[in-house]
Protein backbone atom coordinates (compact mmCIF):
# COMPACT_ATOMS: atom_id res chain seq x y z
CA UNK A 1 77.12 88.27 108.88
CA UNK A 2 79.31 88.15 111.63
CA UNK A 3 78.30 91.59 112.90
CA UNK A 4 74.92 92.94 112.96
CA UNK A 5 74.81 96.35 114.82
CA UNK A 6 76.47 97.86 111.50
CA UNK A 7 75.96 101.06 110.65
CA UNK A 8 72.63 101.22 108.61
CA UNK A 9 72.30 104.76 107.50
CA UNK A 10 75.97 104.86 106.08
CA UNK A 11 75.49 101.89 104.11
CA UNK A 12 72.55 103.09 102.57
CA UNK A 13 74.39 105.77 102.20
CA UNK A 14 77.16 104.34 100.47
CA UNK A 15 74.78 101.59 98.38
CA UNK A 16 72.78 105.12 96.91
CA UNK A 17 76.05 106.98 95.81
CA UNK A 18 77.06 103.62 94.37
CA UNK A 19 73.84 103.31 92.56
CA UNK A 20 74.10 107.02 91.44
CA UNK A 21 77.41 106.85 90.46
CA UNK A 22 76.73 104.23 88.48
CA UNK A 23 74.08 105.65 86.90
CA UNK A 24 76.41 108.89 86.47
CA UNK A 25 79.36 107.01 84.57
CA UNK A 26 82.42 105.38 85.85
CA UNK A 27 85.07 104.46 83.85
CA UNK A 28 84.28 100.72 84.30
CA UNK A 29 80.49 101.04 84.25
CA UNK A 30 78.86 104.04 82.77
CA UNK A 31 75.48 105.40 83.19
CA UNK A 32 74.33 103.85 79.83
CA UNK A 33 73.79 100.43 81.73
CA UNK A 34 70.28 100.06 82.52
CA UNK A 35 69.68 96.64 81.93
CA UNK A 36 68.86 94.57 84.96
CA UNK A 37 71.10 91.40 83.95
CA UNK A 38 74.95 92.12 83.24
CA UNK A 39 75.75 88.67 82.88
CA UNK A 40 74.68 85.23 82.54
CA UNK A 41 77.24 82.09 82.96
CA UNK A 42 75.21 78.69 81.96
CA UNK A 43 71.93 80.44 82.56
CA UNK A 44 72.64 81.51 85.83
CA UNK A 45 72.45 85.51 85.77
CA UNK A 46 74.22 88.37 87.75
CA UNK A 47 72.47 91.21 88.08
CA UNK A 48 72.93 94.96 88.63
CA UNK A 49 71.27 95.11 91.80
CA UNK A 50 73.91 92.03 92.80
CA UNK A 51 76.48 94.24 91.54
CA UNK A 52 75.79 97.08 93.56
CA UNK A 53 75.33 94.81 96.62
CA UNK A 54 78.86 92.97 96.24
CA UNK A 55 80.78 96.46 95.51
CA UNK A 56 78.80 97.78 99.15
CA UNK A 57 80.54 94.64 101.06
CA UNK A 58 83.75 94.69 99.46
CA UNK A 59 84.37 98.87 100.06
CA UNK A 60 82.89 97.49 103.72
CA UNK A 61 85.25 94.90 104.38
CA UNK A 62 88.55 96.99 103.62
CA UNK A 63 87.04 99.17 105.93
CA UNK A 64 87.48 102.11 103.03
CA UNK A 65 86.31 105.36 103.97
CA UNK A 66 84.55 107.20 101.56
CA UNK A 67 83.44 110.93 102.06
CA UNK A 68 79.96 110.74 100.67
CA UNK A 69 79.08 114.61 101.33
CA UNK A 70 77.96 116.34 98.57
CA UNK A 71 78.05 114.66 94.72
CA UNK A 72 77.67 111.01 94.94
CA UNK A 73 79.99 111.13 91.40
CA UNK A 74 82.78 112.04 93.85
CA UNK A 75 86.40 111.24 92.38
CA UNK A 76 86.70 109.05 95.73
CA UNK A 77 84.24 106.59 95.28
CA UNK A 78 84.90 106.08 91.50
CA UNK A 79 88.45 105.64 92.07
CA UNK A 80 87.29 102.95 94.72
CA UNK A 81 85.41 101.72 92.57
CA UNK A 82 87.18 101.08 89.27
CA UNK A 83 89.52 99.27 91.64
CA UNK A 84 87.50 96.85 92.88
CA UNK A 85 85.00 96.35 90.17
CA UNK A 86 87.16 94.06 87.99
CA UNK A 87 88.31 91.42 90.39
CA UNK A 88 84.33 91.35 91.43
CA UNK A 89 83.05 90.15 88.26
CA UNK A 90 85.79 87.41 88.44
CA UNK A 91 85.40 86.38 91.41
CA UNK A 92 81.39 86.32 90.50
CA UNK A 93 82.00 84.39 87.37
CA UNK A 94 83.95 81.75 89.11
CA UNK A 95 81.68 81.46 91.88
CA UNK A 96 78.72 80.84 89.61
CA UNK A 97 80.76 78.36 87.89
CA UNK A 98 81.89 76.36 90.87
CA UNK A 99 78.46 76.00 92.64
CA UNK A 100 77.15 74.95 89.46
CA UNK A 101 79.84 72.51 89.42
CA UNK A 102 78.66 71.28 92.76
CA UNK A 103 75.18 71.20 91.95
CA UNK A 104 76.24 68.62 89.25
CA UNK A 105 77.98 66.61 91.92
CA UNK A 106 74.51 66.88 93.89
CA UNK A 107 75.79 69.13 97.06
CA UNK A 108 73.39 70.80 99.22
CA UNK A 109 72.59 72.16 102.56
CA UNK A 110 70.75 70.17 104.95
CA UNK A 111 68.05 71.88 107.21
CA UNK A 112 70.50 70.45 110.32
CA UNK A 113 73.51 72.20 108.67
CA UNK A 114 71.44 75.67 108.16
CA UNK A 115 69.83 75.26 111.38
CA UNK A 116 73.68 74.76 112.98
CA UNK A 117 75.03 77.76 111.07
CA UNK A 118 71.97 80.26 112.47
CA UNK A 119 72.57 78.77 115.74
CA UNK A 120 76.05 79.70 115.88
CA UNK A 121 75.44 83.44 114.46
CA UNK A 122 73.17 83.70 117.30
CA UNK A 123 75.41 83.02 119.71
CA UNK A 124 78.41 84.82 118.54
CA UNK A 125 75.80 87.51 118.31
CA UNK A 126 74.12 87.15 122.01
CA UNK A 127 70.90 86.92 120.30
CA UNK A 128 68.71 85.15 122.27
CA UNK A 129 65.34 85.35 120.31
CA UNK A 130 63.65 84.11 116.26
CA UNK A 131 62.48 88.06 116.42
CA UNK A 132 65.54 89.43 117.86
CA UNK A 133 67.08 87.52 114.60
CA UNK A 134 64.58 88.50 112.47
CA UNK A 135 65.22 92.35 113.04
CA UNK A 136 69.14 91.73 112.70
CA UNK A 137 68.46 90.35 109.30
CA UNK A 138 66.05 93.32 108.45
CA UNK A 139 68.41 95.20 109.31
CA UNK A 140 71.34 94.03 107.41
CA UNK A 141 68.64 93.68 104.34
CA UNK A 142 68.40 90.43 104.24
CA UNK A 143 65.72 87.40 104.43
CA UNK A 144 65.52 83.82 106.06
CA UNK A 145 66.21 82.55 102.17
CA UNK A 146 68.85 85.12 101.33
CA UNK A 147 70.96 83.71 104.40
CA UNK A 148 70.18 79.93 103.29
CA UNK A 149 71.51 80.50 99.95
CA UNK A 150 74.33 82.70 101.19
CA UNK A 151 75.60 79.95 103.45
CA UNK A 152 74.44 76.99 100.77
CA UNK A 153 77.12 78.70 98.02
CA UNK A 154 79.78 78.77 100.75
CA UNK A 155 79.41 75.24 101.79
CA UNK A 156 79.17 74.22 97.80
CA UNK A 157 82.31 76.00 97.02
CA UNK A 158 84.10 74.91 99.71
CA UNK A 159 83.45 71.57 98.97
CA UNK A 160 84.53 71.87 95.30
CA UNK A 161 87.14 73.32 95.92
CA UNK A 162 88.04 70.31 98.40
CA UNK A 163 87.22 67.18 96.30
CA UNK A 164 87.70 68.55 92.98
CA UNK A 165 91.23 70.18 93.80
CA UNK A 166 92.60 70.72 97.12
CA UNK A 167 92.60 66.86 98.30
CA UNK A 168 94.17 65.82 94.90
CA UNK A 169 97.21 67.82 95.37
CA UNK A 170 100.30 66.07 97.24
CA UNK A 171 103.97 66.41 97.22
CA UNK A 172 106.49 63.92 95.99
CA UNK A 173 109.84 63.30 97.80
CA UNK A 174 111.39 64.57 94.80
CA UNK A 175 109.83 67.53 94.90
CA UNK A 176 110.02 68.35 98.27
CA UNK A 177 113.96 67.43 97.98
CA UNK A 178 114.05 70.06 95.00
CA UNK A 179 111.89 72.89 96.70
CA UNK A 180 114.63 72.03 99.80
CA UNK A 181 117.77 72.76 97.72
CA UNK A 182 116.34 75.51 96.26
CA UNK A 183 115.45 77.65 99.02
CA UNK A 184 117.77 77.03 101.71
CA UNK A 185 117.84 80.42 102.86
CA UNK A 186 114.13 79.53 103.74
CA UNK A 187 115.17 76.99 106.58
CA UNK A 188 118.52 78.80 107.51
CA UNK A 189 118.41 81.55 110.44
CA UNK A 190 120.25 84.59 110.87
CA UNK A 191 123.22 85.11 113.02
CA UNK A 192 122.48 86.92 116.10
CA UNK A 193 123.73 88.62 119.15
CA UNK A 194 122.35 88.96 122.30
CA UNK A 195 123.35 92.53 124.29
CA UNK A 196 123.30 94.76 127.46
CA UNK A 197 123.57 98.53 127.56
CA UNK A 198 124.22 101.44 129.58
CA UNK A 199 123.34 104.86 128.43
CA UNK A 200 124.55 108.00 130.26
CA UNK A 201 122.24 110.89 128.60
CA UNK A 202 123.51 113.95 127.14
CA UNK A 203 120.37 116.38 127.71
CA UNK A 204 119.28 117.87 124.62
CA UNK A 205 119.91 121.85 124.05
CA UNK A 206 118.11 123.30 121.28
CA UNK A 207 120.92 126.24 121.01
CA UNK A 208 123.66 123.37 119.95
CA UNK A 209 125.85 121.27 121.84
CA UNK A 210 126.77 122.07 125.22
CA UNK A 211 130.28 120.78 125.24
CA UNK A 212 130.11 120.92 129.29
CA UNK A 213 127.30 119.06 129.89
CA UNK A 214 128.89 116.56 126.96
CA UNK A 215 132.19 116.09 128.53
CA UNK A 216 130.66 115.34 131.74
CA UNK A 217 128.60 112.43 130.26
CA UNK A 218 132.08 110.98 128.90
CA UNK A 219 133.19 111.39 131.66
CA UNK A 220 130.71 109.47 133.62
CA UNK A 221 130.35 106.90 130.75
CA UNK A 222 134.29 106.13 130.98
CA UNK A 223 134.17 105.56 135.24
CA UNK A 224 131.10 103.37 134.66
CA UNK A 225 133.49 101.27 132.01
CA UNK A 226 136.02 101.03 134.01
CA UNK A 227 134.06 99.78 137.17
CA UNK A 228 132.24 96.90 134.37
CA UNK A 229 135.71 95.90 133.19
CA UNK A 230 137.60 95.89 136.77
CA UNK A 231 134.70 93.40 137.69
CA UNK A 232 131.56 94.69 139.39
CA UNK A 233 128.60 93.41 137.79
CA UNK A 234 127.47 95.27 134.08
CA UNK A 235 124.11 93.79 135.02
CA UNK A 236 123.63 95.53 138.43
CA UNK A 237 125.86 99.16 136.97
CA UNK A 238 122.74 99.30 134.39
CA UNK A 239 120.16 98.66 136.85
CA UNK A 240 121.88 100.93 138.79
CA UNK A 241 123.09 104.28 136.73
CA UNK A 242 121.77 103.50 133.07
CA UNK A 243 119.06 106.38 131.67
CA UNK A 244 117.62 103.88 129.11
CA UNK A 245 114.46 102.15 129.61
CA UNK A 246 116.09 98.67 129.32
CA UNK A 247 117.79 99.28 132.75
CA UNK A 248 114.33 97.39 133.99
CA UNK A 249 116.13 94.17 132.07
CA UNK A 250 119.74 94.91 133.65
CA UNK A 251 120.01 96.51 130.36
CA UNK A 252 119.12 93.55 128.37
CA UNK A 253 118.76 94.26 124.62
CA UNK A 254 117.53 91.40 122.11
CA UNK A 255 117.99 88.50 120.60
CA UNK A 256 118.95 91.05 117.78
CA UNK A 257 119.63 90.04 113.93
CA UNK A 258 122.64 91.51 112.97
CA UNK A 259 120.88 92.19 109.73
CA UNK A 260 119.38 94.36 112.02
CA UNK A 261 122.25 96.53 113.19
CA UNK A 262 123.67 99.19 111.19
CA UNK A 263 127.05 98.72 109.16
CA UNK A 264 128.99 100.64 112.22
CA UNK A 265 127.76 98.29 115.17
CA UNK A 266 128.11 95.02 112.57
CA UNK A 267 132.12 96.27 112.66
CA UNK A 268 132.06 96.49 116.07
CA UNK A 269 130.61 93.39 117.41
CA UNK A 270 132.92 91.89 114.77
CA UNK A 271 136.08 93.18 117.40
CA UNK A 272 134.05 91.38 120.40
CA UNK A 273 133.69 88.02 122.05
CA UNK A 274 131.18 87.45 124.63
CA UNK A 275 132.03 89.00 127.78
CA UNK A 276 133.35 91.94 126.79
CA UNK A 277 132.59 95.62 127.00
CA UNK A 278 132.61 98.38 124.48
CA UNK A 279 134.42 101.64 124.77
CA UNK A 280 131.46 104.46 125.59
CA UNK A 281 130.03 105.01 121.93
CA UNK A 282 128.54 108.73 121.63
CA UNK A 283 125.15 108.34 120.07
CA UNK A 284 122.18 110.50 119.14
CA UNK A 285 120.73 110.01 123.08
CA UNK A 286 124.38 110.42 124.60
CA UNK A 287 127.24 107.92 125.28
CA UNK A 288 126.16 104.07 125.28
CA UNK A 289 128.36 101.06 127.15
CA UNK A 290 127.63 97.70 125.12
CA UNK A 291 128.27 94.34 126.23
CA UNK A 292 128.54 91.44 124.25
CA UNK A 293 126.11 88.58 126.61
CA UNK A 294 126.11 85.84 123.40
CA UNK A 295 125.52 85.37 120.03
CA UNK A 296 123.79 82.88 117.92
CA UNK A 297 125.76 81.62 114.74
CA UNK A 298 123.50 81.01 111.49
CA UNK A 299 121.65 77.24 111.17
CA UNK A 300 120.31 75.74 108.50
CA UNK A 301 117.54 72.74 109.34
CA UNK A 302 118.19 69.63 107.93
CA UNK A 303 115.55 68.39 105.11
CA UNK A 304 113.84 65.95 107.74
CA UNK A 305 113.09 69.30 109.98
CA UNK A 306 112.16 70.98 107.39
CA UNK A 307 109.79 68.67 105.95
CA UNK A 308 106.92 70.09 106.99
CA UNK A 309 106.90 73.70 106.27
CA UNK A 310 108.16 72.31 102.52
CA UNK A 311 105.21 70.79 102.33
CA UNK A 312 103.31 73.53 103.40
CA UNK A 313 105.14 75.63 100.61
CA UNK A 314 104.70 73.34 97.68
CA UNK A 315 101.39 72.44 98.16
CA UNK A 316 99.92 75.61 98.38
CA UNK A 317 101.40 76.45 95.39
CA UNK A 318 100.10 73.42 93.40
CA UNK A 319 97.11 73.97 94.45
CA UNK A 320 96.66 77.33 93.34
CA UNK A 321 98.28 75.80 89.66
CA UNK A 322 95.44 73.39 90.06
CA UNK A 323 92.81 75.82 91.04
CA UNK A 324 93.56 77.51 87.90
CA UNK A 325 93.60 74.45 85.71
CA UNK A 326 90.31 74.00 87.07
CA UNK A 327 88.69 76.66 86.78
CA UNK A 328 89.88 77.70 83.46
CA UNK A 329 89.03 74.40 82.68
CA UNK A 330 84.64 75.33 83.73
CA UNK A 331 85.03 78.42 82.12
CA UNK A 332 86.16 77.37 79.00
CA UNK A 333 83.18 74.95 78.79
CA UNK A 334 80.63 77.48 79.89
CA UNK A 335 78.39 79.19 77.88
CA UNK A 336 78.85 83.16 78.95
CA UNK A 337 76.54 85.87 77.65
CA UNK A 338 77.78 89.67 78.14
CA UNK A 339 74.72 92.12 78.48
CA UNK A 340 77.22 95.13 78.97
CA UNK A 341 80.40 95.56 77.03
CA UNK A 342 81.63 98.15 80.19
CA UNK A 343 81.13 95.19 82.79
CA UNK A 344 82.70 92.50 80.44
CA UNK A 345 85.40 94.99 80.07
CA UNK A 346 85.53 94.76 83.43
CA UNK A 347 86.04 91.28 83.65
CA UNK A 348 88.60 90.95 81.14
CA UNK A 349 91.01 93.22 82.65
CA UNK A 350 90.34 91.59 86.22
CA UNK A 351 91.60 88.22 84.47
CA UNK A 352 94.31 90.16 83.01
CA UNK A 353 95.44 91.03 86.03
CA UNK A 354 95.30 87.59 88.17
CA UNK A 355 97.32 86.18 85.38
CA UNK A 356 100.10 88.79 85.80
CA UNK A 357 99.99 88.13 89.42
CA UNK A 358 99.55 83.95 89.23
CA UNK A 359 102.84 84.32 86.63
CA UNK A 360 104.73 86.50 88.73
């Protein structure tokens, strides 16, 4: 709810070809389902209608645009959806699971914290009024309660997710010693080099190369070389006569990685020490001076400076093992009752596919 001046007639919009095309048969969730309960997880039941609402935010927040003229069955919208649809009923199973969870451990929200949370959305809102609030939440079809619970299952599964996992998960020397050795590349930086140019244009002729106006660049390019490397200043000759933009710099051009740089220039800068300036080098704009300013070898950090970011590393991906352990752990205990083979379907090839990703 961080925005309320949405877009109410395209929503409805979108939630009625939603509700059509499910009615109308998608892949995932045919027309046949017209019971109001898909699923219930420990007694605790999803409906349709909850369905419908959670596809709506989800095609919302990727910002997907869907054409909704004419047939609400459009190949669009069901493509959308049997893309999304799977990882929602996972993501809705574990949810359920997790504030139940909490609800076992006794969390709640207090009236101060609910009170706290509307008085922030009101002012990250500018709304200044209870009816000016009132008619945002009508308009985003919601109610006082709706909101309460909304933010109540956040603040539950955030707080699971922090005492049950999260703030059990730490990192041994050991294993930030191992993650260290095994990743150098990780902590190491690239070599690079540090340039200034001078570009004399060749104009473009769309009839094929005008060898006059060509030779006259090299020309140019070569006496502007020859001035650098007799000693006037390569800084003040691009200021001066270079046609590239970077003659606002004195021709300045990077840090650059020279993973960056083609093979050609690589072989070049190879021939170089800092200080010293290129032979004119015709390219696709016309003929370009180069001078070497300095270049930054490779460095690896030592393990002390990189502790942190291996800890940042490693625990984010225990945690994630642990999430998993967890909640694999709830939802093998929990008692789940399918009321629609098409959404359990669904779910089990949104599983299928967070376990492809988790092992890759």
């Amino acid at each position: 709810m961080k925005h309320f001046n949405t877009r109410v007639a395209r929503l409805a919009g979108l939630a009625a070809a939603i509700v059509s095309l499910l009615a109308a048969a998608s892949p995932l969730l045919r027309a046949e389902i017209v019971e109001q309960i898909l699923v219930k997880v420990n007694g605790d039941i999803f409906t349709k209608t909850d369905l419908e609402q959670r596809q709506v935010s989800v095609l919302r927040q990727r910002g997907q645009q869907i054409d909704l003229k004419g047939d609400a069955t459009n190949a669009q919208l069901r493509k959308a959806l049997d893309e999304i649809t799977p990882q929602i009923i996972v993501e809705v199973v574990d949810e359920m699971l997790i504030v139940q969870r909490g609800r076992e451990l006794g969390y709640k929200l207090s009236d101060e914290q609910f009170k706290n949370a509307v008085d922030s959305i009101k002012k990250d809102n500018k709304i200044e009024t209870d009816d000016q609030f009132q008619a945002a939440l009508k308009q985003e079809g919601m109610t006082l309660a709706d909101l309460r619970r909304n933010f109540e299952k956040q603040m539950i599964v955030s707080r699971v997710e922090q005492n049950e996992v999260l703030g059990k998960v730490g990192v041994t020397e050991e294993e930030a010693r191992k993650y260290y050795e095994a990743h150098l590349n990780e902590f190491t930086t690239t070599p690079a080099v540090t340039l200034r140019e001078i570009l004399v244009a060749v104009a473009t002729d769309p009839k094929g190369i005008n060898v006059a106006a060509d030779e006259a660049a090299k020309t140019k390019a070569n006496v502007i070389r020859g001035r650098a490397t007799s000693g006037e200043s390569f800084e003040k000759l691009a200021a001066d006569l270079s046609d590239s933009p970077s003659r606002a710099n004195a021709g300045l051009i990077g840090p650059i990685s020279l993973k960056d740089l083609s093979p050609d220039f690589q072989k070049l800068l190879q021939t170089m020490k800092p200080g010293d300036v290129s032979e004119p080098i015709r390219t696709s704009r016309g003929y370009q001076i180069l001078k070497l300013d300095s270049t930054t070898a490779a460095e690896t950090m030592n393990f002390e400076q990189a502790r942190e970011q291996i800890a940042d590393h490693v625990v984010t991906d225990k945690r994630q093992a642990e999430f998993r352990k967890f909640i694999d752990r709830l939802r093998s205990e929990a008692i789940i009752e399918w009321k629609n083979a098409d959404v359990k379907k669904a779910y089990e090839q949104g599983l299928a596919e967070r376990n492809k990703g988790a092992a890759q």
